[in-house]
Protein backbone atom coordinates (compact mmCIF):
# COMPACT_ATOMS: atom_id res chain seq x y z
CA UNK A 1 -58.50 0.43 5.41
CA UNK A 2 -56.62 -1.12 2.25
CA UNK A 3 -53.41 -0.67 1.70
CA UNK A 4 -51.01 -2.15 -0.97
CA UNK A 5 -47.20 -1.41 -2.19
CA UNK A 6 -47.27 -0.05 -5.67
CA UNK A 7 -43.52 -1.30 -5.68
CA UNK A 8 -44.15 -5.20 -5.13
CA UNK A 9 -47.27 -4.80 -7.76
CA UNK A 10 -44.79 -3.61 -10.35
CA UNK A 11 -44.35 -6.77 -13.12
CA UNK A 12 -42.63 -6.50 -16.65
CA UNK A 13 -43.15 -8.63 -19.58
CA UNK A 14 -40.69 -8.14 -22.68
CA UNK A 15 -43.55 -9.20 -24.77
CA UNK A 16 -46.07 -6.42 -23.51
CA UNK A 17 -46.81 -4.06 -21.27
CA UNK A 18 -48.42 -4.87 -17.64
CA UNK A 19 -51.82 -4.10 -16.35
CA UNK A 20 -52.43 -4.47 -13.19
CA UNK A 21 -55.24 -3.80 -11.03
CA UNK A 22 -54.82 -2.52 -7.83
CA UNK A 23 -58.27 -1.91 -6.64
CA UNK A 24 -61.60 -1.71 -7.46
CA UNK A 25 -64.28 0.65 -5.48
CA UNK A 26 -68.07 1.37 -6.10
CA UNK A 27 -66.89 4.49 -7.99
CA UNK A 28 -63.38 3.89 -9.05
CA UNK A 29 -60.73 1.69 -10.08
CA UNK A 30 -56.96 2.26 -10.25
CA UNK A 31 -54.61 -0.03 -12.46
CA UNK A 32 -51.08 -0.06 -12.66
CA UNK A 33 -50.01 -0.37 -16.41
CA UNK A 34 -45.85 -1.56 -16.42
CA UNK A 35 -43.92 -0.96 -19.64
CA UNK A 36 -40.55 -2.76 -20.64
CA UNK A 37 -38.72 -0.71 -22.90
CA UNK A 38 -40.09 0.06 -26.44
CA UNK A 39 -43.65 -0.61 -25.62
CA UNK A 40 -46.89 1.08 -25.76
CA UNK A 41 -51.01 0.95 -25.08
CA UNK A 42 -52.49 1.79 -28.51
CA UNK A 43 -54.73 5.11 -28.23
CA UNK A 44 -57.74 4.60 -26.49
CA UNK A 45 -60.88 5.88 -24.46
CA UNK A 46 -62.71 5.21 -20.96
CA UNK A 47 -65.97 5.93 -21.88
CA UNK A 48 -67.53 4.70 -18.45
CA UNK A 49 -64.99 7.29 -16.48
CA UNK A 50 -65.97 10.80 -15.85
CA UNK A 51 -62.42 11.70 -14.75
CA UNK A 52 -58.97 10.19 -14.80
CA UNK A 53 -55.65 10.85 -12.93
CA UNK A 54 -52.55 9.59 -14.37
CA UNK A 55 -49.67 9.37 -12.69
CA UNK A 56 -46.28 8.42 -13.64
CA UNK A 57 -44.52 6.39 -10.78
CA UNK A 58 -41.73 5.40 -11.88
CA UNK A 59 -39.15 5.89 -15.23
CA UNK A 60 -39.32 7.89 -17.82
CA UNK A 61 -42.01 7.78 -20.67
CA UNK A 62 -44.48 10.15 -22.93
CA UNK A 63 -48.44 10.13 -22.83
CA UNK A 64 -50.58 11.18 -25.47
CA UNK A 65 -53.79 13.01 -24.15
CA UNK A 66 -56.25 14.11 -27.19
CA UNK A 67 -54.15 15.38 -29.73
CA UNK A 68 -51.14 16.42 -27.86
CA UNK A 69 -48.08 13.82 -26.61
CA UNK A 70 -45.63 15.25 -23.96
CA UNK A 71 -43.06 14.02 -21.99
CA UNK A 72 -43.67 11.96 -19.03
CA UNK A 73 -41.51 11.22 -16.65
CA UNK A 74 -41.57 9.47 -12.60
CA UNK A 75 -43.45 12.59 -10.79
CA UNK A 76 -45.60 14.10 -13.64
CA UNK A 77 -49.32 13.57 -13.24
CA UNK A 78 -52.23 14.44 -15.66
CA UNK A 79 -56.01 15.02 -15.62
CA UNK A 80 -58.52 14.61 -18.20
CA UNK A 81 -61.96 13.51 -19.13
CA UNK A 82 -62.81 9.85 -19.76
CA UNK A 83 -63.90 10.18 -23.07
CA UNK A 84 -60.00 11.84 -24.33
CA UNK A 85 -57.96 9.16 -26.38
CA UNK A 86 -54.75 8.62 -24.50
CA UNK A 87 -51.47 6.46 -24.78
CA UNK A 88 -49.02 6.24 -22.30
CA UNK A 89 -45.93 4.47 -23.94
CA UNK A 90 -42.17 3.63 -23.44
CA UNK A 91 -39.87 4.83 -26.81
CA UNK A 92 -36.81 4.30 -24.22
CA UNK A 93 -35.57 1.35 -22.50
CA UNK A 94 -35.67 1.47 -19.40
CA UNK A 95 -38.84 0.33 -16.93
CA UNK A 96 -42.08 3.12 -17.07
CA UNK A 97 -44.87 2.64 -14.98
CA UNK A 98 -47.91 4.56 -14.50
CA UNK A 99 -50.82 4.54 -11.99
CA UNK A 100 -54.15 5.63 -13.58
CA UNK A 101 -57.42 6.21 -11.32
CA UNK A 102 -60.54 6.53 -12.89
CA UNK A 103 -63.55 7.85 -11.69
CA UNK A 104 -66.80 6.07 -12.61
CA UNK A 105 -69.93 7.63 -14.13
CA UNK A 106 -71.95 4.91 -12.64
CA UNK A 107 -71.30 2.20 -9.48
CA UNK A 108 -69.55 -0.83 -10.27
CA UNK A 109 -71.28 -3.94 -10.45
């Protein structure tokens, strides 16, 4: 068994968001992304996931899944397919951190 604390993984940059990676399995990988206040992740897409879980952990943020941006705040989670653009990002300015999991088409090499 693995087991890490998502609390002593948490680091903040005032230049740029975080990424962290927390693990990496055959068929998945989670990251921890940490945003400063006033920072984003430009729109994007996980091609190589089937699924992803996104998870807010901590502050309060928004997250843009395929057209739509809602709030996000510490608590919310949200599913979607790999292949929807999404952008988590911080308009306030206090700490926002969120835990995605993907799920992998294919095994990691």
């Amino acid at each position: 068994m693995e087991t890490k604390n998502i609390s002593e993984l948490m680091e903040f940059s005032k230049d740029n968001f975080v990424p962290k990676q927390v693990h990496v399995g055959e068929k998945s990988v989670v990251m921890l992304l940490c945003f400063d206040g006033k920072q984003e992740m430009p729109v994007h897409e996980h091609p190589g996931a089937v699924e992803m879980v996104i998870y807010a952990v901590k502050g309060k943020g928004k997250l843009l899944m395929g057209d739509e941006e809602r709030e996000f705040n510490e608590g919310s989670i949200a599913f979607c397919k790999g292949d929807v653009p999404i952008s988590p990002r911080n308009p306030g300015d206090g700490q926002f951190v969120v835990m995605v999991t993907m799920v992998l088409k294919r095994e990691k090499s």
